[in-house]
N, C-alpha and C. Protein backbone atom coordinates (compact mmCIF):
# COMPACT_ATOMS: atom_id res chain seq x y z
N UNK A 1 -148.13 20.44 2.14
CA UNK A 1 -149.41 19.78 2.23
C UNK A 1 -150.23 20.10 0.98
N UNK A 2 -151.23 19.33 0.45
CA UNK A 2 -151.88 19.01 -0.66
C UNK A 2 -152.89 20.24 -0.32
N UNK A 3 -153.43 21.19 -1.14
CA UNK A 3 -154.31 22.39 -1.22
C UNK A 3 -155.43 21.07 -0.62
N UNK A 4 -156.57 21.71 -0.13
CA UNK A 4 -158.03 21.17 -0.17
C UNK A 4 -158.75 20.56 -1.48
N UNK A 5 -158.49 21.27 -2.26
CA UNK A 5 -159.22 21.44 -3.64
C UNK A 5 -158.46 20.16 -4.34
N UNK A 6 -157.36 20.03 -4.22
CA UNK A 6 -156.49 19.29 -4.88
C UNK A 6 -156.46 17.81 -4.02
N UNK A 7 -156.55 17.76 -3.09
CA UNK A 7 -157.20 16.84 -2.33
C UNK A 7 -158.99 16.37 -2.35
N UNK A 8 -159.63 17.25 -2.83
CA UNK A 8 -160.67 16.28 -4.03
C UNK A 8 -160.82 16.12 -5.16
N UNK A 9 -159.84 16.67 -5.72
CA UNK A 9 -159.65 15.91 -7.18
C UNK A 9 -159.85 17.28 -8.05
N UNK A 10 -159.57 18.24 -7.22
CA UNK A 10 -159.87 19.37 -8.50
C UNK A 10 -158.78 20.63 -8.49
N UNK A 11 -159.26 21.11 -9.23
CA UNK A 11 -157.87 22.13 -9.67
C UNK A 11 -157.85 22.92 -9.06
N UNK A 12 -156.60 23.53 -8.19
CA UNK A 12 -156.57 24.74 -7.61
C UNK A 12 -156.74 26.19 -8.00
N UNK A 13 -156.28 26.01 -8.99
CA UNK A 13 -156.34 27.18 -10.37
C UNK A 13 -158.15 28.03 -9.90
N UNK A 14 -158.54 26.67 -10.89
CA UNK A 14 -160.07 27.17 -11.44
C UNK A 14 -161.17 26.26 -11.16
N UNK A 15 -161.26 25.19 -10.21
CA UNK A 15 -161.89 24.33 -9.66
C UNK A 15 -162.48 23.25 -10.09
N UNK A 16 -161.65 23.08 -11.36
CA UNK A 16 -162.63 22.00 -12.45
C UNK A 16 -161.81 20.62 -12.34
N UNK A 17 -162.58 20.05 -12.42
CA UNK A 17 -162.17 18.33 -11.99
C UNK A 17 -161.58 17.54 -12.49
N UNK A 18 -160.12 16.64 -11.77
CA UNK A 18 -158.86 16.37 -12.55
C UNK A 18 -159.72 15.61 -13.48
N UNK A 19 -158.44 15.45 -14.63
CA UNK A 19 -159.27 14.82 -16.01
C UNK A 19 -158.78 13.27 -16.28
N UNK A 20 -157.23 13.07 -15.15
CA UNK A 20 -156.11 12.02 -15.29
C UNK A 20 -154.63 12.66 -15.86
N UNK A 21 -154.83 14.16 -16.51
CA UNK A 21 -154.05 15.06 -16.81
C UNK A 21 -153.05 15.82 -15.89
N UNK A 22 -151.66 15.95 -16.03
CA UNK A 22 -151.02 16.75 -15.88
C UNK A 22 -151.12 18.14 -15.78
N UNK A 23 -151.90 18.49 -16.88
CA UNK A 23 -152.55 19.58 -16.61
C UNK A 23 -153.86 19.75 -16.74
N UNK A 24 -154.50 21.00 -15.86
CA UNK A 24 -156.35 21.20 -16.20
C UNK A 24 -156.65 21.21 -17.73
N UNK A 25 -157.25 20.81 -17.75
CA UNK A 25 -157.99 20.92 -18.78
C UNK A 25 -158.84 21.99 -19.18
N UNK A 26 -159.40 23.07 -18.38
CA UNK A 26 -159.80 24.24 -17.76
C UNK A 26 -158.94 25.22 -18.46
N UNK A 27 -157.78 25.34 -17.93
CA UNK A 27 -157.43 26.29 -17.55
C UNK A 27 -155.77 26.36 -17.78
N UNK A 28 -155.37 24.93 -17.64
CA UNK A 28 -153.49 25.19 -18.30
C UNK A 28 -153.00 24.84 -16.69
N UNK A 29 -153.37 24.92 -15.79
CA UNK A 29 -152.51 24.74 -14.66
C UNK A 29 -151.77 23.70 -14.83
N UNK A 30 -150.29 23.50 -14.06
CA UNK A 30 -149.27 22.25 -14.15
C UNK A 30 -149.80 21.66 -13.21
N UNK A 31 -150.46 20.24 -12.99
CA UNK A 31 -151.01 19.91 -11.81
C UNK A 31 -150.21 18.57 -11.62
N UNK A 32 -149.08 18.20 -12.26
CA UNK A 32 -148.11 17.34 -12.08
C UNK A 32 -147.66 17.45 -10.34
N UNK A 33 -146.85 18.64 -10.12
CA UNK A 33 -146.61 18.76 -8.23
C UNK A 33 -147.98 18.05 -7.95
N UNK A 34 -148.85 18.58 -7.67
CA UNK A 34 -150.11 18.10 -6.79
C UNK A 34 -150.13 16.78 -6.88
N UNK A 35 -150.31 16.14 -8.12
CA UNK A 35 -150.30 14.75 -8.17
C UNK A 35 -149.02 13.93 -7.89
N UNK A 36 -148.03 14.59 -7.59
CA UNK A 36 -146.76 13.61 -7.41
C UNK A 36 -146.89 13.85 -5.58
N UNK A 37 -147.58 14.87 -5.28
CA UNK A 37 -147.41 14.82 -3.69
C UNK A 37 -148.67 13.84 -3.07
N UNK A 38 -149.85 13.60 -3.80
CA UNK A 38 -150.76 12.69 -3.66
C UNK A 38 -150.13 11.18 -3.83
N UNK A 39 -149.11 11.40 -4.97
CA UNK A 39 -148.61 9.27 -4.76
C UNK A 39 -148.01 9.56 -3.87
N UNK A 40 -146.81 10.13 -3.14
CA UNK A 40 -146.68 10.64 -2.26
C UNK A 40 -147.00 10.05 -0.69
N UNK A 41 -148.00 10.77 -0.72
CA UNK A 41 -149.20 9.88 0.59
C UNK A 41 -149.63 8.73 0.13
N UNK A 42 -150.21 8.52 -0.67
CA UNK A 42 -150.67 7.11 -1.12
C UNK A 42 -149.31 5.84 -0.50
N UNK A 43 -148.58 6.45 -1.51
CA UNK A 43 -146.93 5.19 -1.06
C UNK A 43 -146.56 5.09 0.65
N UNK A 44 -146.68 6.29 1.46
CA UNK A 44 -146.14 6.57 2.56
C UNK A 44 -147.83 5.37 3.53
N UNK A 45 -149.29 5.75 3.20
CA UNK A 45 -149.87 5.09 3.61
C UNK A 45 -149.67 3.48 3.46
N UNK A 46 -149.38 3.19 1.97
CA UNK A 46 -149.14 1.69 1.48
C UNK A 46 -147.92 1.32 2.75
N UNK A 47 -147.04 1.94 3.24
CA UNK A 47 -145.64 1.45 3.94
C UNK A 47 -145.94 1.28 4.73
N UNK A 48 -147.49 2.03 5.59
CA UNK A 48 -148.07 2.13 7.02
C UNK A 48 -148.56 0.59 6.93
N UNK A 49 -149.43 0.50 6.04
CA UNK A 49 -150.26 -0.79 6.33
C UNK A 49 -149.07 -1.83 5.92
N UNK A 50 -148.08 -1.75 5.45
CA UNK A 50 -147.38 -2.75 5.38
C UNK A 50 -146.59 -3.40 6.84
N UNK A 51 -146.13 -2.35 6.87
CA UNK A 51 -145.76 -1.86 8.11
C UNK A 51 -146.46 -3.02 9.34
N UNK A 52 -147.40 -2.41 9.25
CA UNK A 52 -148.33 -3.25 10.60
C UNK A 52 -148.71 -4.49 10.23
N UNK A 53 -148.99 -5.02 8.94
CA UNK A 53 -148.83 -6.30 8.63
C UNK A 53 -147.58 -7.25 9.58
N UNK A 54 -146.85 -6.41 9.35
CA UNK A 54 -145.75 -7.02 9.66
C UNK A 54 -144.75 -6.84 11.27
N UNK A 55 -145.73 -6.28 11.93
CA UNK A 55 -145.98 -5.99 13.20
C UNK A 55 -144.82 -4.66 14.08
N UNK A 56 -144.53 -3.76 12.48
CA UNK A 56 -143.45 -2.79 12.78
C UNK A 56 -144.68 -1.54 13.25
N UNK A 57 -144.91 -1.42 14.47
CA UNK A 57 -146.05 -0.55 14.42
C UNK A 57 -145.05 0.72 14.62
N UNK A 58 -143.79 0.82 15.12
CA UNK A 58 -143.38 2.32 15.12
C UNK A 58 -143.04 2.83 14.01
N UNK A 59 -142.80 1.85 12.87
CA UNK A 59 -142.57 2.43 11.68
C UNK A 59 -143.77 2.80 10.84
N UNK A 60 -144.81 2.19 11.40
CA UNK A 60 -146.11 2.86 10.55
C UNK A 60 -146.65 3.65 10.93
N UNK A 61 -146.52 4.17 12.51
CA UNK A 61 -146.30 5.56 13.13
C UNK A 61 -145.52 6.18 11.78
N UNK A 62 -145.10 5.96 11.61
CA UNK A 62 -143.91 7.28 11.15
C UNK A 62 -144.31 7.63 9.74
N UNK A 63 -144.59 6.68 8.98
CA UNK A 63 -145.04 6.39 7.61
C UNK A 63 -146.29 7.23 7.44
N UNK A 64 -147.40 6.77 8.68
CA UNK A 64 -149.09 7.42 7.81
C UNK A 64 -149.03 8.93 8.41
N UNK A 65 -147.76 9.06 9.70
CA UNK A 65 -147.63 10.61 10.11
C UNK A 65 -147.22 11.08 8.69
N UNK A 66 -146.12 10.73 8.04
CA UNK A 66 -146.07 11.57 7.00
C UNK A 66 -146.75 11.42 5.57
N UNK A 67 -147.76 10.93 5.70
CA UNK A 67 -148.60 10.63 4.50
C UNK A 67 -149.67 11.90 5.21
N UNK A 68 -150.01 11.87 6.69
CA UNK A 68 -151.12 12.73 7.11
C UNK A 68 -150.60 14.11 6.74
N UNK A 69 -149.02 14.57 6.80
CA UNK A 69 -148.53 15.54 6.40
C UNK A 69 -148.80 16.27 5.35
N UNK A 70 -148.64 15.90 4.36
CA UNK A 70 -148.77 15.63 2.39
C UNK A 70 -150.48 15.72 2.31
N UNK A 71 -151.16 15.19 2.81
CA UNK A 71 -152.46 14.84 2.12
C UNK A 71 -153.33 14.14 3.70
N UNK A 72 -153.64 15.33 4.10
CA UNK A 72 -154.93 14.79 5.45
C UNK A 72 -155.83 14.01 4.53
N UNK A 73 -156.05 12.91 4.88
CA UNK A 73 -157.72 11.94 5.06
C UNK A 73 -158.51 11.50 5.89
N UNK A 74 -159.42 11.16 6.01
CA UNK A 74 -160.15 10.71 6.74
C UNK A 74 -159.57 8.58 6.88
N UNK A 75 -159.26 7.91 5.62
CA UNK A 75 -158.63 7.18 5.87
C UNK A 75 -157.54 6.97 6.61
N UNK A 76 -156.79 8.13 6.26
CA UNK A 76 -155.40 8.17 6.64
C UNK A 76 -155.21 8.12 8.21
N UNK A 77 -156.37 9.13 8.57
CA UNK A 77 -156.66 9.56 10.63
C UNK A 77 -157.04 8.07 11.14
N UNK A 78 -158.03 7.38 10.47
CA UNK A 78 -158.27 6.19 10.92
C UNK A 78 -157.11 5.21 11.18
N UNK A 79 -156.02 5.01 10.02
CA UNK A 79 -154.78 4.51 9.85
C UNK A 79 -153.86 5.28 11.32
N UNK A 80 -153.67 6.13 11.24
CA UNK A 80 -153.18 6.86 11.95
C UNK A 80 -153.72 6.30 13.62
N UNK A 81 -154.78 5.96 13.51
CA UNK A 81 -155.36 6.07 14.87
C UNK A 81 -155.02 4.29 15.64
N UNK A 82 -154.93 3.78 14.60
CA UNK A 82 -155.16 2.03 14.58
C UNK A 82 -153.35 1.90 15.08
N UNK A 83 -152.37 1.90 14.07
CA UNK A 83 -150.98 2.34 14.43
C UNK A 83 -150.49 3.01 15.71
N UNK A 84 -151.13 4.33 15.96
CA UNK A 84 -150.53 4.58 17.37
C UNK A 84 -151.32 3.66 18.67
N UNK A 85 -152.64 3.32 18.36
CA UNK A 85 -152.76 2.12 19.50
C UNK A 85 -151.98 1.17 19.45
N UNK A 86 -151.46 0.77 18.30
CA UNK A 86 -150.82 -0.82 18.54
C UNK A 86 -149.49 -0.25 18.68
N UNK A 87 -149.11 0.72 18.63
CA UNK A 87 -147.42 1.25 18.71
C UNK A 87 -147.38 1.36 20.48
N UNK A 88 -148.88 1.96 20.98
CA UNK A 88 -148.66 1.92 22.47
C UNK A 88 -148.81 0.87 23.75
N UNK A 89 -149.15 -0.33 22.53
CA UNK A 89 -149.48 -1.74 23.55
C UNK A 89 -147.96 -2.28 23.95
């Protein structure tokens, strides 16, 4: 799962705010992992809403569960919440 810090956009290291960099700018941290586990969720959410577009709601169960895994949001819970209703109709 994505640190807190790194889940708002800042460095775990030393708390200073991503720059679009691989690494802080701060401080030298490799912040490549963090950001490859953020597309990560991003892609796994994109499959959710695809997903339900297309009226596969158990597969977008499965998709924004593991995007919620990687990277809790507040989007993501909402996603999460919309999917398991329509997975239980």
């Amino acid at each position: 799962m994505i640190p807190d810090t790194a889940a708002t956009g800042r460095c775990p290291v030393c708390q200073a705010r991503f720059r679009g960099a691989t690494e802080c700018s701060r401080c030298g941290a490799d912040l490549a992992p963090l950001m490859n586990l953020a597309i990560d969720a991003w892609r796994a959410r994109a499959a959710a809403r695809a997903a339900l577009r297309a009226g596969d709601y158990e597969s977008a169960v499965t998709h924004v569960a593991r995007a919620q895994r990687i990277s809790s949001t507040e989007c993501g819970r909402r996603l999460q919440l919309i999917a398991g209703a329509l997975a239980a109709i």
